[in-house]
C-alpha atoms as a PDB file:
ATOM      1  CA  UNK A   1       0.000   0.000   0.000  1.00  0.00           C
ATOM      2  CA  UNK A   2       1.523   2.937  -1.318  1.00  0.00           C
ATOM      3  CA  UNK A   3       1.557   6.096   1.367  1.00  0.00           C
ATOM      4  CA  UNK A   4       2.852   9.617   1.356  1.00  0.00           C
ATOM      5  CA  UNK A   5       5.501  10.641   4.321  1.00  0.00           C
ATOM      6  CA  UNK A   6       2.565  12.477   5.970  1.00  0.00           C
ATOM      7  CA  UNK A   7       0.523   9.469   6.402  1.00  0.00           C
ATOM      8  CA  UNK A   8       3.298   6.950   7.308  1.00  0.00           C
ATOM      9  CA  UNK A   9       4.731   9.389   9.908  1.00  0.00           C
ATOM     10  CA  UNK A  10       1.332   9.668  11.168  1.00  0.00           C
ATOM     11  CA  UNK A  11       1.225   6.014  11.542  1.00  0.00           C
ATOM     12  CA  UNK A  12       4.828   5.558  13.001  1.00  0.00           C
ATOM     13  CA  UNK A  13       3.782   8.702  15.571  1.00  0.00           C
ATOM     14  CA  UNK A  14       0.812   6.639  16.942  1.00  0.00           C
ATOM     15  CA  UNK A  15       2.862   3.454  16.548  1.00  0.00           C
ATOM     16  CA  UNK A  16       5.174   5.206  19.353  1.00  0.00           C
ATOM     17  CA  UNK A  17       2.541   7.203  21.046  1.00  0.00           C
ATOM     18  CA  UNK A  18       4.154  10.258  20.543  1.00  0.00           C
ATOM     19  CA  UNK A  19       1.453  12.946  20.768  1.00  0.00           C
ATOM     20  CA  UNK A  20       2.721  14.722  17.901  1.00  0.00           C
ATOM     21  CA  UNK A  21       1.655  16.312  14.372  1.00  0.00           C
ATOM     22  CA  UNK A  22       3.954  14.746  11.089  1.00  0.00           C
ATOM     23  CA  UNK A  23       4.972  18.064  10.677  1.00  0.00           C
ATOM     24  CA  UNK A  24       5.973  18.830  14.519  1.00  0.00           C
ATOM     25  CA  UNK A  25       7.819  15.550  13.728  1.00  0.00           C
ATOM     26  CA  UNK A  26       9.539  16.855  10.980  1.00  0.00           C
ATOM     27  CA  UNK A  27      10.298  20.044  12.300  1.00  0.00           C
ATOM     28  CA  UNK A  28      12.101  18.488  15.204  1.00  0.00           C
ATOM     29  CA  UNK A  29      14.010  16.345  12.824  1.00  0.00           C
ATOM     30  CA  UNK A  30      14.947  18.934  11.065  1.00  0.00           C
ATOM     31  CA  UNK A  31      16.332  20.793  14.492  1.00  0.00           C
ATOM     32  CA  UNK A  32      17.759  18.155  16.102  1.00  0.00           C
ATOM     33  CA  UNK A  33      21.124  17.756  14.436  1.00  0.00           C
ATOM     34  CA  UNK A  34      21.328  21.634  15.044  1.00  0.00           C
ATOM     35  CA  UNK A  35      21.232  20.914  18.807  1.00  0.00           C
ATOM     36  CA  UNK A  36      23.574  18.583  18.602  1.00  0.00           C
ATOM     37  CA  UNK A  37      26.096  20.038  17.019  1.00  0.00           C
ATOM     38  CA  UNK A  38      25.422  23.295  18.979  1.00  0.00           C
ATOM     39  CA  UNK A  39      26.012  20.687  22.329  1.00  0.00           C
ATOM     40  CA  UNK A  40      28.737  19.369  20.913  1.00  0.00           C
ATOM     41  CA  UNK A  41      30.280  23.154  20.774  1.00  0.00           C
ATOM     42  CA  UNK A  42      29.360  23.766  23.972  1.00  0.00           C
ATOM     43  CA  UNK A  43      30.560  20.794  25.575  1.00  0.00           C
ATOM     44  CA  UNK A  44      33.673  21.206  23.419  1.00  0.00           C
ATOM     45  CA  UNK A  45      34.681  23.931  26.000  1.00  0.00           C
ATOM     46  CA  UNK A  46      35.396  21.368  28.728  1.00  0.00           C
ATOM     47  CA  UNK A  47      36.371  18.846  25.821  1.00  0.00           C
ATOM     48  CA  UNK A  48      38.190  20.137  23.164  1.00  0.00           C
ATOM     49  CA  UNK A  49      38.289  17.724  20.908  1.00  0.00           C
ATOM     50  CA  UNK A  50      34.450  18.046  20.577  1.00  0.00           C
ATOM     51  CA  UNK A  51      35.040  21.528  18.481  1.00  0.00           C
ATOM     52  CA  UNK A  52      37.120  19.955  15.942  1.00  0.00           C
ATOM     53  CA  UNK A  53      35.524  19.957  12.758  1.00  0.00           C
ATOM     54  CA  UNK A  54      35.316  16.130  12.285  1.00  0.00           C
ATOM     55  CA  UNK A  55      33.274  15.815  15.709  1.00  0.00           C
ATOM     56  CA  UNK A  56      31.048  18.499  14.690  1.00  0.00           C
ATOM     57  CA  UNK A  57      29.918  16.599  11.544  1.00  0.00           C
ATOM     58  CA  UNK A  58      30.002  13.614  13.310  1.00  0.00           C
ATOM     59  CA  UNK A  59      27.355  15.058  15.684  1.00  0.00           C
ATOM     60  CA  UNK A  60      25.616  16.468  13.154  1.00  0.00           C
ATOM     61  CA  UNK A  61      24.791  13.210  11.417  1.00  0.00           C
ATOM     62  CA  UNK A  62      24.057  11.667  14.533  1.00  0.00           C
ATOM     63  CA  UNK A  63      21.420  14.539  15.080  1.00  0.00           C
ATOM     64  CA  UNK A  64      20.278  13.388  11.600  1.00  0.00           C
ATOM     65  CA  UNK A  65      19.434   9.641  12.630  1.00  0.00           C
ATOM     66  CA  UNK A  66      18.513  10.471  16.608  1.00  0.00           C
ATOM     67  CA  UNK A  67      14.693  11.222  16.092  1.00  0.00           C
ATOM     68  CA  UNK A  68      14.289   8.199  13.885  1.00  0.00           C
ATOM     69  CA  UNK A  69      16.127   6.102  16.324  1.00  0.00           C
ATOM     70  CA  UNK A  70      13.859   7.688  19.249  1.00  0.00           C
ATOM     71  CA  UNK A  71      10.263   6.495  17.163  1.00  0.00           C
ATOM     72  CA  UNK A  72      11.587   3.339  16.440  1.00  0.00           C
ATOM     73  CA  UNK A  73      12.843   2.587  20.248  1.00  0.00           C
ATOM     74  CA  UNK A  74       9.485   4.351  21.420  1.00  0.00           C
ATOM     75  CA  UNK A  75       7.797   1.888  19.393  1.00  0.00           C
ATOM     76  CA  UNK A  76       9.872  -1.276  20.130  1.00  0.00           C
ATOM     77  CA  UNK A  77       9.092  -0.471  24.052  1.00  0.00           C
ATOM     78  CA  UNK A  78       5.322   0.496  23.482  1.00  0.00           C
ATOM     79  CA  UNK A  79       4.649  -3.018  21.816  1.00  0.00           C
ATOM     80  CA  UNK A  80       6.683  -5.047  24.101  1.00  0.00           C
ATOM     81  CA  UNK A  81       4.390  -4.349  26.618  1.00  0.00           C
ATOM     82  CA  UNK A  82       1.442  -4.052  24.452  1.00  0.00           C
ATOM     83  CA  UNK A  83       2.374  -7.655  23.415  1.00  0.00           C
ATOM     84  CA  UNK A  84       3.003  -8.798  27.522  1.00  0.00           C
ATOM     85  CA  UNK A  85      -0.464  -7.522  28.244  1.00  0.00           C
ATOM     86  CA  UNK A  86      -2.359  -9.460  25.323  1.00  0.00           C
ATOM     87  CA  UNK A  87      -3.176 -12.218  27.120  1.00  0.00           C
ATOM     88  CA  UNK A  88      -4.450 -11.154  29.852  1.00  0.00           C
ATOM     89  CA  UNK A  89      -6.737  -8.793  28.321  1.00  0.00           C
ATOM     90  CA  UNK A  90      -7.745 -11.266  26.135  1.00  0.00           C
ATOM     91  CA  UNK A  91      -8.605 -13.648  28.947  1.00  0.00           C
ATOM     92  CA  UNK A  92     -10.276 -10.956  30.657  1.00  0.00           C
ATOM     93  CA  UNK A  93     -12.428 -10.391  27.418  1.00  0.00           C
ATOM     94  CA  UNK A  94     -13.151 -13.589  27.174  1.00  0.00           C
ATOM     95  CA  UNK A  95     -14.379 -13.907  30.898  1.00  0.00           C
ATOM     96  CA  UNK A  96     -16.650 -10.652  30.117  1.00  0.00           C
ATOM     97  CA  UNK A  97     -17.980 -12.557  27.280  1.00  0.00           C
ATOM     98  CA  UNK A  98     -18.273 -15.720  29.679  1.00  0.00           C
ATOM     99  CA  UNK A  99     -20.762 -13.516  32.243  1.00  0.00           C
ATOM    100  CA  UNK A 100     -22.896 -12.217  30.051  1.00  0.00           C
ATOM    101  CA  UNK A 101     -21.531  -9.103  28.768  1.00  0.00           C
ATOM    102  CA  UNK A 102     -21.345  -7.459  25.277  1.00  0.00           C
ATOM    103  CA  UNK A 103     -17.783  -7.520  23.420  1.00  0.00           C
ATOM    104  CA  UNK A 104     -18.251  -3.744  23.315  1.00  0.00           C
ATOM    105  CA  UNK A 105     -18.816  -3.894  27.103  1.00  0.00           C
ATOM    106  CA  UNK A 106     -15.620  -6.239  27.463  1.00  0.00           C
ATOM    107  CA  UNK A 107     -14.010  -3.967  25.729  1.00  0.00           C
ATOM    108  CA  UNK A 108     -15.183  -0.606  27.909  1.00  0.00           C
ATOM    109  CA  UNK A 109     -14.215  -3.100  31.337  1.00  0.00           C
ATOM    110  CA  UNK A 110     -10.228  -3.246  29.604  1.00  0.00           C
ATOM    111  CA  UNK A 111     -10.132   0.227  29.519  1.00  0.00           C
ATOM    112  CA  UNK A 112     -10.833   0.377  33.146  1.00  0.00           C
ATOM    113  CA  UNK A 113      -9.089  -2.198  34.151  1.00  0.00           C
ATOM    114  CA  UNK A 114      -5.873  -2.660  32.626  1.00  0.00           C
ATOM    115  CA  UNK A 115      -2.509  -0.885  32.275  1.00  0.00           C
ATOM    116  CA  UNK A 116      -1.370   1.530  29.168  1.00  0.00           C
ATOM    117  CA  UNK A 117      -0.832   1.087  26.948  1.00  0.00           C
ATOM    118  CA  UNK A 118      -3.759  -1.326  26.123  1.00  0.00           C
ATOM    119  CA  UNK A 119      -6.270   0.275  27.973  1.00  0.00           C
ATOM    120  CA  UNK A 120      -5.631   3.942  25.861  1.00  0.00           C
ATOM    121  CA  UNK A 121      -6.154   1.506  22.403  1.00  0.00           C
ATOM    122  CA  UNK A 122      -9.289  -0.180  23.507  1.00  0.00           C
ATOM    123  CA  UNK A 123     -10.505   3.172  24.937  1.00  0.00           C
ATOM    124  CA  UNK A 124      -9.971   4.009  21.517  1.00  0.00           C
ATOM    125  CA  UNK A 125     -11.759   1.349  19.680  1.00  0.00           C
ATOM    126  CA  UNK A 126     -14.765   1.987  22.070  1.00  0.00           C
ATOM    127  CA  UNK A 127     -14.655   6.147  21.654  1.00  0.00           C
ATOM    128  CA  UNK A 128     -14.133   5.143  17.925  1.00  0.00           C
ATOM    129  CA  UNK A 129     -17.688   2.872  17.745  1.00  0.00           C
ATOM    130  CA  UNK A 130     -19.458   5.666  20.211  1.00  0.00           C
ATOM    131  CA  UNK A 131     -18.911   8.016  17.088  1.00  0.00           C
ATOM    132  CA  UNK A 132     -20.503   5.462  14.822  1.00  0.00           C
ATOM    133  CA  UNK A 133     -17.656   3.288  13.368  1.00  0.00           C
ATOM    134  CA  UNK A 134     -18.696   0.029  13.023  1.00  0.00           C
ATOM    135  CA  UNK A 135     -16.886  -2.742  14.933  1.00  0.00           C
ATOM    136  CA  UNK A 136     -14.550  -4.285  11.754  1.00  0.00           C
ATOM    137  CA  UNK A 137     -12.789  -0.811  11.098  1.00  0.00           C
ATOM    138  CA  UNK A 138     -12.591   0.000  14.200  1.00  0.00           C
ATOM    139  CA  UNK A 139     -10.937  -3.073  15.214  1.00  0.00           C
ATOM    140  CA  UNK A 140      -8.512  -2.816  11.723  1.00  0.00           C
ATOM    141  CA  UNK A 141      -7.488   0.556  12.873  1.00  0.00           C
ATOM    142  CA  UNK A 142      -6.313  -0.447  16.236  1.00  0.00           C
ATOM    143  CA  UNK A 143      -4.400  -3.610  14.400  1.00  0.00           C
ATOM    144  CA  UNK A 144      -3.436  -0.417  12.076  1.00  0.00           C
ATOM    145  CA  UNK A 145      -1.597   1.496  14.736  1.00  0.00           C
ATOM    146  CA  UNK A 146       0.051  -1.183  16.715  1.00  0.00           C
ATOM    147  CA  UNK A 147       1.188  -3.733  14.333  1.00  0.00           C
ATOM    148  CA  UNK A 148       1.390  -6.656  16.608  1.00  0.00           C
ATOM    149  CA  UNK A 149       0.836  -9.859  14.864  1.00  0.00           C
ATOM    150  CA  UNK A 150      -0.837 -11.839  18.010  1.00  0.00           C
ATOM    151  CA  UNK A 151      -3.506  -8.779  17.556  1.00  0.00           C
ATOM    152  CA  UNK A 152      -4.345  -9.441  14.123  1.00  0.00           C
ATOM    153  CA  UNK A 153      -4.979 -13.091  14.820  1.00  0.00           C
ATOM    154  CA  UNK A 154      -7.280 -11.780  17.811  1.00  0.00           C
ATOM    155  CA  UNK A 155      -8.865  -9.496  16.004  1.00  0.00           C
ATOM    156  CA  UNK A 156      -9.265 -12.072  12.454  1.00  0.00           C
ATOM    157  CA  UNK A 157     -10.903 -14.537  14.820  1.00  0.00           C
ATOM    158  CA  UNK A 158     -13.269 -12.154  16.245  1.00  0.00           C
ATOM    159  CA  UNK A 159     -14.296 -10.760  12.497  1.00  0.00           C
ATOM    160  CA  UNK A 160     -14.540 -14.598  11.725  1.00  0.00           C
ATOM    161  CA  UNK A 161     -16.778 -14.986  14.536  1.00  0.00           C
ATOM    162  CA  UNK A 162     -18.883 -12.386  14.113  1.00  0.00           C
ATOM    163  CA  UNK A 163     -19.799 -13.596  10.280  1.00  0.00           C
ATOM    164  CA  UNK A 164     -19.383 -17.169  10.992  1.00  0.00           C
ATOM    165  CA  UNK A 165     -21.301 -17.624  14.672  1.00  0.00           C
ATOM    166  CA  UNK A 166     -20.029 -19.342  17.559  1.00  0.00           C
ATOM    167  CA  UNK A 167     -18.672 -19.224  21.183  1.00  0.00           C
ATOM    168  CA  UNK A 168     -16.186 -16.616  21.237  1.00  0.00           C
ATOM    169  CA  UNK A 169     -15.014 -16.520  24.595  1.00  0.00           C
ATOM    170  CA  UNK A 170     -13.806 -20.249  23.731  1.00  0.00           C
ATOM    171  CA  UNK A 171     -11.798 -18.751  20.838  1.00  0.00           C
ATOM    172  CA  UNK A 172     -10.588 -16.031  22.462  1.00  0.00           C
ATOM    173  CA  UNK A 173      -9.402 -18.605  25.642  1.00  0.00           C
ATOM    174  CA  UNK A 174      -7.546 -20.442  23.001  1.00  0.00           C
ATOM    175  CA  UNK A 175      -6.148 -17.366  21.657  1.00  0.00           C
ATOM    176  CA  UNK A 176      -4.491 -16.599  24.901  1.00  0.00           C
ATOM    177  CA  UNK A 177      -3.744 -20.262  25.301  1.00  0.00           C
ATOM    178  CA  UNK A 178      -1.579 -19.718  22.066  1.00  0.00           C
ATOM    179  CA  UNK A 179       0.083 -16.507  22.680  1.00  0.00           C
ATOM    180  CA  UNK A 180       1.165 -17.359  25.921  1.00  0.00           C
ATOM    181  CA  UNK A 181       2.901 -21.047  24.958  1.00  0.00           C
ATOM    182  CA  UNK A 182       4.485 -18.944  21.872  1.00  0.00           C
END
């Protein structure tokens, strides 16, 4: 799927919950090696081998690569624990299911109940489908922004479910079952 920069930056920004505009983004990418090398100066006063030329490009270019590094470590961390907390929210789903409740009120009881940074995506889904989104894009969007593969399969079963019938607090127990043996 072909993007511009705008729209993948967007992405990677709420990949790494960074609550920033692409063009904030850029803007600070375009500053940072600035500050660096403008550090690098400064610190050169106690260091002098920090003001020779050589170390000031060198600083530069890591200014260059530093915000990129930042998203992609912000978003490395962010679905680590995304992908710790999956099971248990599933299972918790699943046991919401299990007592009678809705999937959207499942879904309302994780964003009470667990940590961030799965209880700010479901609160999204369910702020998402109180605006009128239906529950398949909803759900794709929050596979959209965090790009964990053990949500897709969550979210596939529960689209497969919904078409198809079924128990799906069973699938959903198995789902867990899965992710946590993997």
């Amino acid at each position: 799927e072909r993007q511009d920069l705008a729209t993948r930056l967007s992405v990677d920004l709420a990949r790494a919950d960074l609550k920033m505009k692409p063009a904030e983004f850029v803007l600070a990418w375009a500053l940072t090696p600035l500050l660096f090398v403008v550090a690098a100066f400064a610190i050169g006063f106690i260091f002098p081998a920090f003001q020779n030329p050589v170390a000031l490009v060198v600083f530069f270019i890591l200014g260059l690569f530093a915000p990129r590094w930042y998203l992609r470590y912000r978003q490395r961390k962010r679905l680590k624990a995304f992908g710790e907390q999956l099971p248990d929210t599933i299972t918790l789903l699943a046991n919401s299911l299990r007592a009678g409740s809705s999937f959207l009120q499942g879904m309302e009881l994780v964003t009470r109940e667990a940590r961030p940074p799965i209880s700010e995506e479901f609160e999204r889904v369910v702020r998402e489908m109180q605006l009128g989104v239906a529950l398949h894009p909803a759900l794709n969007n929050l596979v959209r922004r965090v790009a964990s593969e053990d949500l897709e399969l969550m979210v596939t079963a529960i689209q497969i479910q919904s078409q198809v019938g079924g128990n799906l607090a069973t699938v959903l127990d198995a789902i867990a079952f899965t992710i946590r043996e993997r």
